[in-house]
C-alpha atoms as a PDB file:
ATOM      1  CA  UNK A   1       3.297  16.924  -6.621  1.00  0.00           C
ATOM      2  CA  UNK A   2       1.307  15.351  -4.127  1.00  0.00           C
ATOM      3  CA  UNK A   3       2.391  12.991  -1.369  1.00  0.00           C
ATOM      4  CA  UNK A   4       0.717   9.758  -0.932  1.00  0.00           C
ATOM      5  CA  UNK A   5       0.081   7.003   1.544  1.00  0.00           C
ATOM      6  CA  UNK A   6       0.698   3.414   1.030  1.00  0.00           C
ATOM      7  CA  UNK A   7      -2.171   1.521   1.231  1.00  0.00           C
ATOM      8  CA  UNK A   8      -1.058  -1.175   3.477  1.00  0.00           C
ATOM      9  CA  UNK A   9       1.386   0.290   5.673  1.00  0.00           C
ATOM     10  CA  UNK A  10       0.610   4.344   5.644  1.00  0.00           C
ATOM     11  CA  UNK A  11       3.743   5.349   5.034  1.00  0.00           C
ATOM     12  CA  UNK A  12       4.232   8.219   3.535  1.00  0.00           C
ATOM     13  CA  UNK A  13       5.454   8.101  -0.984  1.00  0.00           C
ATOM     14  CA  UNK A  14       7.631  10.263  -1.729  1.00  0.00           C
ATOM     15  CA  UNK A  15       6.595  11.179  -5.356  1.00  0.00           C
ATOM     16  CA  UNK A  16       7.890   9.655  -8.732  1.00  0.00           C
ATOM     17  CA  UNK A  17       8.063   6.438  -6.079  1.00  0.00           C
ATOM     18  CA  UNK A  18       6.282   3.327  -5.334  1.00  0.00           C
ATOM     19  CA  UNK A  19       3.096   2.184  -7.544  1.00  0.00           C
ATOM     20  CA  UNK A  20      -0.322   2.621  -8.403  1.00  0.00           C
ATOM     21  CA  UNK A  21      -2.722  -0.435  -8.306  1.00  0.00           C
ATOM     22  CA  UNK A  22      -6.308  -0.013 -10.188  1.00  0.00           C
ATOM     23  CA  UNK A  23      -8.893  -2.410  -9.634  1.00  0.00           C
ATOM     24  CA  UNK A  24     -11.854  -3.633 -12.253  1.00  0.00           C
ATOM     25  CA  UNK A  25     -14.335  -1.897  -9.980  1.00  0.00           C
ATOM     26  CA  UNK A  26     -12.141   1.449  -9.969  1.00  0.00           C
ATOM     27  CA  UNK A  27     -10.642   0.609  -6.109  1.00  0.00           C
ATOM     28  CA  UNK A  28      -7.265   2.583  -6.090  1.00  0.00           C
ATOM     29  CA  UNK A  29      -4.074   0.967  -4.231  1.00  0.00           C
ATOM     30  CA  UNK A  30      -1.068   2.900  -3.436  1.00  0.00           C
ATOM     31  CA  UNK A  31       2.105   0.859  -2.410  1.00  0.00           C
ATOM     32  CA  UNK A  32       5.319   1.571  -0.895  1.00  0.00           C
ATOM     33  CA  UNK A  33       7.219  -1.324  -1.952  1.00  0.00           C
ATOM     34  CA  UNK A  34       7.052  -4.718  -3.173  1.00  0.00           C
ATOM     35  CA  UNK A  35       6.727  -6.122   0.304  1.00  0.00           C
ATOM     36  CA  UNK A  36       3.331  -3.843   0.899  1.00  0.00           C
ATOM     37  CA  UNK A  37       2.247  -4.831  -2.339  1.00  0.00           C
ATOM     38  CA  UNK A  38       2.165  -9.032  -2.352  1.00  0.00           C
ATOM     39  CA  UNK A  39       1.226  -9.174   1.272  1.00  0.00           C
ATOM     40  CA  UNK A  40      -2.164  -7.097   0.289  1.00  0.00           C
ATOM     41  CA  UNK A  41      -3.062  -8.604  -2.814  1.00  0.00           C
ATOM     42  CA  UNK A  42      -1.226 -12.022  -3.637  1.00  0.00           C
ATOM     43  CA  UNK A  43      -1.270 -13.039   0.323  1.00  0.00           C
ATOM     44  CA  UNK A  44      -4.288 -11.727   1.088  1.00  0.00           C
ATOM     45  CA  UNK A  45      -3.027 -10.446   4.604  1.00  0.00           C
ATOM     46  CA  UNK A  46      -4.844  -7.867   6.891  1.00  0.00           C
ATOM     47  CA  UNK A  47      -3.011  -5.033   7.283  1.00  0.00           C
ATOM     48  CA  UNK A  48      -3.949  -4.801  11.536  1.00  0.00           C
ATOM     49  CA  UNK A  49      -2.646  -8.366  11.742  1.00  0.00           C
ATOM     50  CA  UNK A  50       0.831  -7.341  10.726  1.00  0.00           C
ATOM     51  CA  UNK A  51       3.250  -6.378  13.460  1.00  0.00           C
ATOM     52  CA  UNK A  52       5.844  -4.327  11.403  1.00  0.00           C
ATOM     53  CA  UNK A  53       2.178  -2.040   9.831  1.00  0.00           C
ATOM     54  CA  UNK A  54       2.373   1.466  11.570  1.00  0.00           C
ATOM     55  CA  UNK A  55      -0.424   1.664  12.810  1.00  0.00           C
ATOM     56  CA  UNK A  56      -2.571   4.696  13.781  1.00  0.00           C
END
């Protein structure tokens, strides 16, 4: 199994967690949690605007 990184945050998913978000044009999201997911794509928010995103 392979680790991956949410999309928004970069944490690190531990597998069998978190989900997988597939756009039309064949963009692939990984989130860590609810939270990561609605602030990206029902809020529209910017990832380096957020002051609890790890940055770096």
């Amino acid at each position: 199994m392979e680790k991956k990184e949410c999309s928004f945050c970069r944490r690190d998913i531990e597998p069998g967690t978190g989900k997988m978000y597939v756009k039309k044009d064949g963009t692939i999201y990984y989130f860590c949690s609810s939270k990561c997911e609605k602030n990206m794509l029902k809020l529209g928010r910017n990832p380096r605007r957020v002051r609890w995103v790890r940055r770096g």
